[in-house]
C-alpha atoms as a PDB file:
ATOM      1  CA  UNK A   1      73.864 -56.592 -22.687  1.00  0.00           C
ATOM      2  CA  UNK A   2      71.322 -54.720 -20.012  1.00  0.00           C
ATOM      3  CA  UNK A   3      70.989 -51.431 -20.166  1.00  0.00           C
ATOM      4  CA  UNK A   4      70.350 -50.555 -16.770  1.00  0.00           C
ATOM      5  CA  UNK A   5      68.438 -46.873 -16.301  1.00  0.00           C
ATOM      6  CA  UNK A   6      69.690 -45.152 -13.187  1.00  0.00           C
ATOM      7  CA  UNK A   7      66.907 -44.489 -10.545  1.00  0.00           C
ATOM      8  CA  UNK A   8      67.326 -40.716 -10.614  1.00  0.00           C
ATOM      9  CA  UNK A   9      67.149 -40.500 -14.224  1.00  0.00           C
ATOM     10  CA  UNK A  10      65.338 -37.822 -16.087  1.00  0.00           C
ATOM     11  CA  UNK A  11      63.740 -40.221 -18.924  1.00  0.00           C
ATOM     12  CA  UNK A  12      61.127 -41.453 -16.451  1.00  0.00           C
ATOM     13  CA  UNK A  13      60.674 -38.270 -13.977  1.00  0.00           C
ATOM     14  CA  UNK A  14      60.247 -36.296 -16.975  1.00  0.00           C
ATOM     15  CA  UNK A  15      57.387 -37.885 -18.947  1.00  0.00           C
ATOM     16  CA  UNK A  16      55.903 -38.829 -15.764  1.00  0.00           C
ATOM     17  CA  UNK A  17      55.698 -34.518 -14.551  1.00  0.00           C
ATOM     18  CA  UNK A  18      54.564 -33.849 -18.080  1.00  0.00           C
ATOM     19  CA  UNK A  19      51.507 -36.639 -17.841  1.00  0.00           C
ATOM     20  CA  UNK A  20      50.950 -34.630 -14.052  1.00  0.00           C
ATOM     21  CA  UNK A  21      50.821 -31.605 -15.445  1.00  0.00           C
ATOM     22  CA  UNK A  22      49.135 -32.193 -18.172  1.00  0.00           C
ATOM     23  CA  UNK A  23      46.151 -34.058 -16.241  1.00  0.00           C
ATOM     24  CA  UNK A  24      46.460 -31.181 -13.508  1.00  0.00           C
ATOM     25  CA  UNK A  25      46.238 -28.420 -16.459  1.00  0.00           C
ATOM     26  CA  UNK A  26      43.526 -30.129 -18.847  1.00  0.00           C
ATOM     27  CA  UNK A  27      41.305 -32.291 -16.342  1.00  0.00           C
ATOM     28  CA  UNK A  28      41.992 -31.483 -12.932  1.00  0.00           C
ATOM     29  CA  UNK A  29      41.490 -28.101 -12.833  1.00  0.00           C
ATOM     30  CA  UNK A  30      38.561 -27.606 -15.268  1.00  0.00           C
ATOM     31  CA  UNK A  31      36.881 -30.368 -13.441  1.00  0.00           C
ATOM     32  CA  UNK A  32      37.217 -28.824 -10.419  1.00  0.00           C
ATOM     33  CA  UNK A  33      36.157 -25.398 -11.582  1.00  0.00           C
ATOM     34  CA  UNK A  34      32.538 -27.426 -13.146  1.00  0.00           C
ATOM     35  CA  UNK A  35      31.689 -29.066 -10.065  1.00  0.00           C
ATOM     36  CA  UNK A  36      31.975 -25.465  -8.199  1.00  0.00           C
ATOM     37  CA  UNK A  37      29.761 -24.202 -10.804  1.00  0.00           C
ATOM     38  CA  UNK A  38      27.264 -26.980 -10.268  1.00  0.00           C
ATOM     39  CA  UNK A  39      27.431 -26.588  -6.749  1.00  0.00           C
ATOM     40  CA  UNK A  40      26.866 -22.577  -6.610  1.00  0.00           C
ATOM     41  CA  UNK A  41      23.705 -23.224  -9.197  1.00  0.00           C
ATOM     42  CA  UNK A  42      22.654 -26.344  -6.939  1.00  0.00           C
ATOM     43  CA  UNK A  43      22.923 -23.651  -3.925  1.00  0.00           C
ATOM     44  CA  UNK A  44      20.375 -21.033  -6.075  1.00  0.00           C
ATOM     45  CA  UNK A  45      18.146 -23.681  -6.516  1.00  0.00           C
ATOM     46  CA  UNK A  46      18.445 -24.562  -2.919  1.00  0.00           C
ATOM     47  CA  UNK A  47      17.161 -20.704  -2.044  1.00  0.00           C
ATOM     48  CA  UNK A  48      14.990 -20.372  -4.998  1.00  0.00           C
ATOM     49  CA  UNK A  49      13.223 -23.667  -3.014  1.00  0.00           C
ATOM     50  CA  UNK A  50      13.473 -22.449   0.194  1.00  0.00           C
ATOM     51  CA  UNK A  51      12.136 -18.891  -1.109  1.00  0.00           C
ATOM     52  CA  UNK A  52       8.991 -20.964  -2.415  1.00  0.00           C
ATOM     53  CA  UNK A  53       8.859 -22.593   0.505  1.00  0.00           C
ATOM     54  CA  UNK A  54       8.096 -19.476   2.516  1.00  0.00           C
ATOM     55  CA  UNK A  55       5.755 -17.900  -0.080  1.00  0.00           C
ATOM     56  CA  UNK A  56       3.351 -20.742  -0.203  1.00  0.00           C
ATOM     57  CA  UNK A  57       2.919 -20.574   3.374  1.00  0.00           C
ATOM     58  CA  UNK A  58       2.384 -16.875   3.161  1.00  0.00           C
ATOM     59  CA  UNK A  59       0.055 -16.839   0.409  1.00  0.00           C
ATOM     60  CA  UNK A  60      -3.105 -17.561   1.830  1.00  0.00           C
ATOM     61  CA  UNK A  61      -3.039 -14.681   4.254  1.00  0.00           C
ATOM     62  CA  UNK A  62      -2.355 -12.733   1.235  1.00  0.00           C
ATOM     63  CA  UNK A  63      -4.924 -14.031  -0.493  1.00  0.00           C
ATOM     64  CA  UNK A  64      -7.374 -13.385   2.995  1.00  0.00           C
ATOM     65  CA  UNK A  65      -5.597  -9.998   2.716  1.00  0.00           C
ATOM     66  CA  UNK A  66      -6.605  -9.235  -0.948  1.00  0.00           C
ATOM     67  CA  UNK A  67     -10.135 -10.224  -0.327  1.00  0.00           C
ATOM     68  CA  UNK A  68     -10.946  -7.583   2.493  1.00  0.00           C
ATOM     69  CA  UNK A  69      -9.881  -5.132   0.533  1.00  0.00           C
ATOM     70  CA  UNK A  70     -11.170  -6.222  -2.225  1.00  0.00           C
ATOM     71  CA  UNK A  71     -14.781  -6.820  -0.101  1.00  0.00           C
ATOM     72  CA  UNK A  72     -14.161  -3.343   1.733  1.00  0.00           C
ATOM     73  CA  UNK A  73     -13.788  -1.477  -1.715  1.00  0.00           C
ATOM     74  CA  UNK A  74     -17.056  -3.116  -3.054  1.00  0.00           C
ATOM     75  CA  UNK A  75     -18.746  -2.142   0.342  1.00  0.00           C
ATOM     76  CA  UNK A  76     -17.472   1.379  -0.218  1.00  0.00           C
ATOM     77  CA  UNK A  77     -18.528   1.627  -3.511  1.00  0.00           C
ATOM     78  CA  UNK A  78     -22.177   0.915  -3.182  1.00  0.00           C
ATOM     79  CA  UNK A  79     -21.989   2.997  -0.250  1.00  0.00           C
ATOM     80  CA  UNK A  80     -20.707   6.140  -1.984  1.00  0.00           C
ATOM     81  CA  UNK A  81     -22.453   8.967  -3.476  1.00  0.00           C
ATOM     82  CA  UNK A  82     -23.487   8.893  -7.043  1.00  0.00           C
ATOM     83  CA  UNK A  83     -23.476  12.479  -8.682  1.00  0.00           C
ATOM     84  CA  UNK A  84     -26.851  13.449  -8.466  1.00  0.00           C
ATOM     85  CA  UNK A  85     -26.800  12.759  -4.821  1.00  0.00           C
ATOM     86  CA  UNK A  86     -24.074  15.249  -3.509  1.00  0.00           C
ATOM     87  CA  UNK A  87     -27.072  17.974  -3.444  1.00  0.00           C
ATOM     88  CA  UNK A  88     -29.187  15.517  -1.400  1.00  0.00           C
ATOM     89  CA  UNK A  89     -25.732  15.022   0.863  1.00  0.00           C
ATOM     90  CA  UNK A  90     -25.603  18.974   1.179  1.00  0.00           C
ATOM     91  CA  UNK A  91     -29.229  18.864   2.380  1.00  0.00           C
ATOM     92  CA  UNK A  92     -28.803  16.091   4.686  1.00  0.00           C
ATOM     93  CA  UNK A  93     -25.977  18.571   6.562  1.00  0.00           C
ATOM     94  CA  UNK A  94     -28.503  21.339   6.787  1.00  0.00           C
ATOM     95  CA  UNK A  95     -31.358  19.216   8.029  1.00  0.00           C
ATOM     96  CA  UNK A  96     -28.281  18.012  10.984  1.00  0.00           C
ATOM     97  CA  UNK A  97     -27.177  21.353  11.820  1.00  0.00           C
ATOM     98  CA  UNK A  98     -31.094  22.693  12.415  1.00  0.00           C
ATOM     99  CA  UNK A  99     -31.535  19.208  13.738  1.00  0.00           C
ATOM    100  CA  UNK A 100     -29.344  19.785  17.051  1.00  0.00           C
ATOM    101  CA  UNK A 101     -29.497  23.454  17.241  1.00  0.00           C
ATOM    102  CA  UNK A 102     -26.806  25.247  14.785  1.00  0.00           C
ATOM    103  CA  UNK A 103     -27.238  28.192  12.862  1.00  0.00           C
ATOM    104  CA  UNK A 104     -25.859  26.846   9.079  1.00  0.00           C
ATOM    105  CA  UNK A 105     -23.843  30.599   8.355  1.00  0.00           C
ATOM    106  CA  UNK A 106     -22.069  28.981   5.055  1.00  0.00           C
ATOM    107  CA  UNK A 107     -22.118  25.855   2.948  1.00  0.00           C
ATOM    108  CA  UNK A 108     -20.160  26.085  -0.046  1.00  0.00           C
ATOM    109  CA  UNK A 109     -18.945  23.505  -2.472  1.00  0.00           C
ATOM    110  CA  UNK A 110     -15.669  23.604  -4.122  1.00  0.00           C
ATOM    111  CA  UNK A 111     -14.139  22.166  -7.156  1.00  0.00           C
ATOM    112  CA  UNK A 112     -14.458  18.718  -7.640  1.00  0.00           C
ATOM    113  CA  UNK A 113     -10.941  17.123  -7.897  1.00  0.00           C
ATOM    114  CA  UNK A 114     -10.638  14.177 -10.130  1.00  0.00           C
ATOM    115  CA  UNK A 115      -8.280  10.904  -9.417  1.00  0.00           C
ATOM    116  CA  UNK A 116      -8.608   7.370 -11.322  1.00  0.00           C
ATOM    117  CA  UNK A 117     -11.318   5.718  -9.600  1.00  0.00           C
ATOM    118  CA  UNK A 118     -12.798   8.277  -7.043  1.00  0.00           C
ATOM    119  CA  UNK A 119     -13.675  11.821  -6.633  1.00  0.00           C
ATOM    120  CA  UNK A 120     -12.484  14.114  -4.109  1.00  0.00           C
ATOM    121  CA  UNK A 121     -15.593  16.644  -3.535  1.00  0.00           C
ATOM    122  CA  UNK A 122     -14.656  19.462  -1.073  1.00  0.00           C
ATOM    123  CA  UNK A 123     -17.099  21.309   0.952  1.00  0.00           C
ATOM    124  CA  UNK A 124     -16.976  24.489   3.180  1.00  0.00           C
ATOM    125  CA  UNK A 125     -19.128  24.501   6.551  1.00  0.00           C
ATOM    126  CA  UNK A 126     -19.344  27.129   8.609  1.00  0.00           C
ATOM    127  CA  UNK A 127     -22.159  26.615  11.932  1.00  0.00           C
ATOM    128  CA  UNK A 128     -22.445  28.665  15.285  1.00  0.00           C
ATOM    129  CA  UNK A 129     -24.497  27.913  18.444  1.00  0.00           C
ATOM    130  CA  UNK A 130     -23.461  26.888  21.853  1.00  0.00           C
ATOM    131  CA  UNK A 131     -20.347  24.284  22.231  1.00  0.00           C
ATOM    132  CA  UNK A 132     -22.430  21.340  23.170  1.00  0.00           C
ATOM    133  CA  UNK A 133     -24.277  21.837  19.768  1.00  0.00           C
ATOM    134  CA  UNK A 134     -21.341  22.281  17.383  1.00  0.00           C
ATOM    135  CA  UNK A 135     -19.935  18.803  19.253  1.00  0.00           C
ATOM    136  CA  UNK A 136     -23.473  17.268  18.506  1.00  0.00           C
ATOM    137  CA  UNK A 137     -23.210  18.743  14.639  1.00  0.00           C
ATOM    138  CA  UNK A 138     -19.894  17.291  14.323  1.00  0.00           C
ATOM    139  CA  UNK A 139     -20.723  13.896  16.015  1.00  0.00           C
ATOM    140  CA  UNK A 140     -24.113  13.324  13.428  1.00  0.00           C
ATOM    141  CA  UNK A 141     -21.737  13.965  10.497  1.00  0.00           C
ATOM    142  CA  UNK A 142     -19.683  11.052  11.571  1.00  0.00           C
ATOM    143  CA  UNK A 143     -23.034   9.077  11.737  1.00  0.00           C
ATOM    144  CA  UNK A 144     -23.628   9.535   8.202  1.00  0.00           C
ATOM    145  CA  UNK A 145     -23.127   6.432   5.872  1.00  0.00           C
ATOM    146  CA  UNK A 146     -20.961   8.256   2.937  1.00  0.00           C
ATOM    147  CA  UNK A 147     -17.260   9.000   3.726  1.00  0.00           C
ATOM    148  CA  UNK A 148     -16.506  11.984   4.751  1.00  0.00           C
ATOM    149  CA  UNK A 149     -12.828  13.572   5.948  1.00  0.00           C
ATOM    150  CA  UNK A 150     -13.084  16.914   7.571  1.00  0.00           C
ATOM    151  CA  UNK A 151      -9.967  18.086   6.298  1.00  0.00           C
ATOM    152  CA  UNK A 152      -9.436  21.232   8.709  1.00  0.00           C
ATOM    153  CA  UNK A 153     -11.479  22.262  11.452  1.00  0.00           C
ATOM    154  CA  UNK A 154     -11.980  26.112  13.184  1.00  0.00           C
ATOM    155  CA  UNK A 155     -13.323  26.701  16.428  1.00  0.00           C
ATOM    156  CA  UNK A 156     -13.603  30.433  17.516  1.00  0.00           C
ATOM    157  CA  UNK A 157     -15.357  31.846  20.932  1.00  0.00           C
ATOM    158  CA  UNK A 158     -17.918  34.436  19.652  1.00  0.00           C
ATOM    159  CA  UNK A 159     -18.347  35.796  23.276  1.00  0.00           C
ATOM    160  CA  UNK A 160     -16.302  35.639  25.748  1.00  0.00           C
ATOM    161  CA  UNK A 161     -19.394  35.324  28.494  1.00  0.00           C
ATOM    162  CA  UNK A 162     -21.600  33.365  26.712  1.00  0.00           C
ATOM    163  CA  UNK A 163     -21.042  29.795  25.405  1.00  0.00           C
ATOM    164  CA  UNK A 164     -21.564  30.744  22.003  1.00  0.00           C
ATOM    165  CA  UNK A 165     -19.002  29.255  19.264  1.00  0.00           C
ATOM    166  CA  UNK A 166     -18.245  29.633  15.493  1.00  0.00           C
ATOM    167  CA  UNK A 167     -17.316  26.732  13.221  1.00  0.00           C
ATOM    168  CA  UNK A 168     -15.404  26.219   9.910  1.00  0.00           C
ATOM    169  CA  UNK A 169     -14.736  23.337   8.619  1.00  0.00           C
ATOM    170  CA  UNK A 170     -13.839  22.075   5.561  1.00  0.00           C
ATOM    171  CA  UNK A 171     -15.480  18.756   4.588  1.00  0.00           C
ATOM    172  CA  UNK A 172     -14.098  16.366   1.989  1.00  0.00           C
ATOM    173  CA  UNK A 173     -16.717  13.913   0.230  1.00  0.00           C
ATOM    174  CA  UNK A 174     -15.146  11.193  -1.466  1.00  0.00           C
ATOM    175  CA  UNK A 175     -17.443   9.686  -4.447  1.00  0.00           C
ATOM    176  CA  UNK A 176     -16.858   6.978  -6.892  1.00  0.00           C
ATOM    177  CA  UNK A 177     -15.397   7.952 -10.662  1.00  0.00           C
ATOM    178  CA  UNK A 178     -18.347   6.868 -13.115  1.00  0.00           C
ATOM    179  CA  UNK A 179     -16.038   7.912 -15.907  1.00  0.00           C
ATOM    180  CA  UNK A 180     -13.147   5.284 -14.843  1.00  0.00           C
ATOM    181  CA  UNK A 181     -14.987   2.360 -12.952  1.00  0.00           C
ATOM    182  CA  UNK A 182     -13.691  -1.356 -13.881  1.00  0.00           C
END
């Protein structure tokens, strides 16, 4: 005798859904989930790449960059004033002021200010003459080959019918730190 099992019955439908879920649950799925974790990290490498991509092209301007600086701070250095030759630099600006004209009514140093690698050396001018001389003062201390940064600058009419003009200014030398060179 044949046993004959019904199309609809639940003996096959059943074991087949359990195998489906089962494969769905334990395979499927988890499988699914690693291959969108391989593709995210395959997508970071991807802009970690591209990333490198763009830095290699930019690094040799960088590089051209780092050496001006590196060329202008070498320049600067052997062009700025040792110690013993800010009194020589004070005596340079009086030998300018007499040289176009100017009365020299003040030059005072201040306190030097210390940072890592440089000095910041203020100094206090004070000139009167005619206009056209305290322009020609204040032109020759731009001609001079150590850095200077006039920090503030006072003009003052000493007559009103004459052309005959007081300056203050305040003069900033910077120097190199002997105490923290590399």
């Amino acid at each position: 005798m044949k046993t004959k099992i019904p199309r609809g019955s639940w003996i096959v439908t059943v074991p087949v859904a359990v195998v489906a879920v089962v494969y769905v649950v334990f395979f499927f799925l988890p499988g699914k989930r690693a291959i969108g974790e391989l593709r995210d990290r395959i997508q970071e490498y991807q802009e970690t790449i591209d990333r490198a991509a763009v830095v290699a092209t930019a690094l040799p301007a960088v590089q051209k960059e780092i050496k001006k600086a590196e060329d202008y701070n070498a320049a600067w250095q052997e062009d700025a004033p040792a110690a013993s030759e800010i009194a020589t630099l004070h005596g340079k600006i009086n030998a300018l002021a007499l040289a176009v004209g100017t009365e020299l009514t003040r030059l005072d140093p201040e306190p030097v200010v210390v940072y890592g690698k440089i000095r910041r050396i203020p100094l206090t001018v004070g000139c009167s003459g005619s206009f056209a001389q305290v322009c020609g003062f204040l032109r020759s201390l731009e001609g001079l080959p150590e850095a200077l940064w006039i920090d503030s600058l006072n003009l003052e009419n000493l007559d009103q019918d004459e052309q005959s003009v007081k300056c203050e200014l305040t003069l900033v030398v910077f120097a190199d730190n002997p105490e923290n060179s590399d």
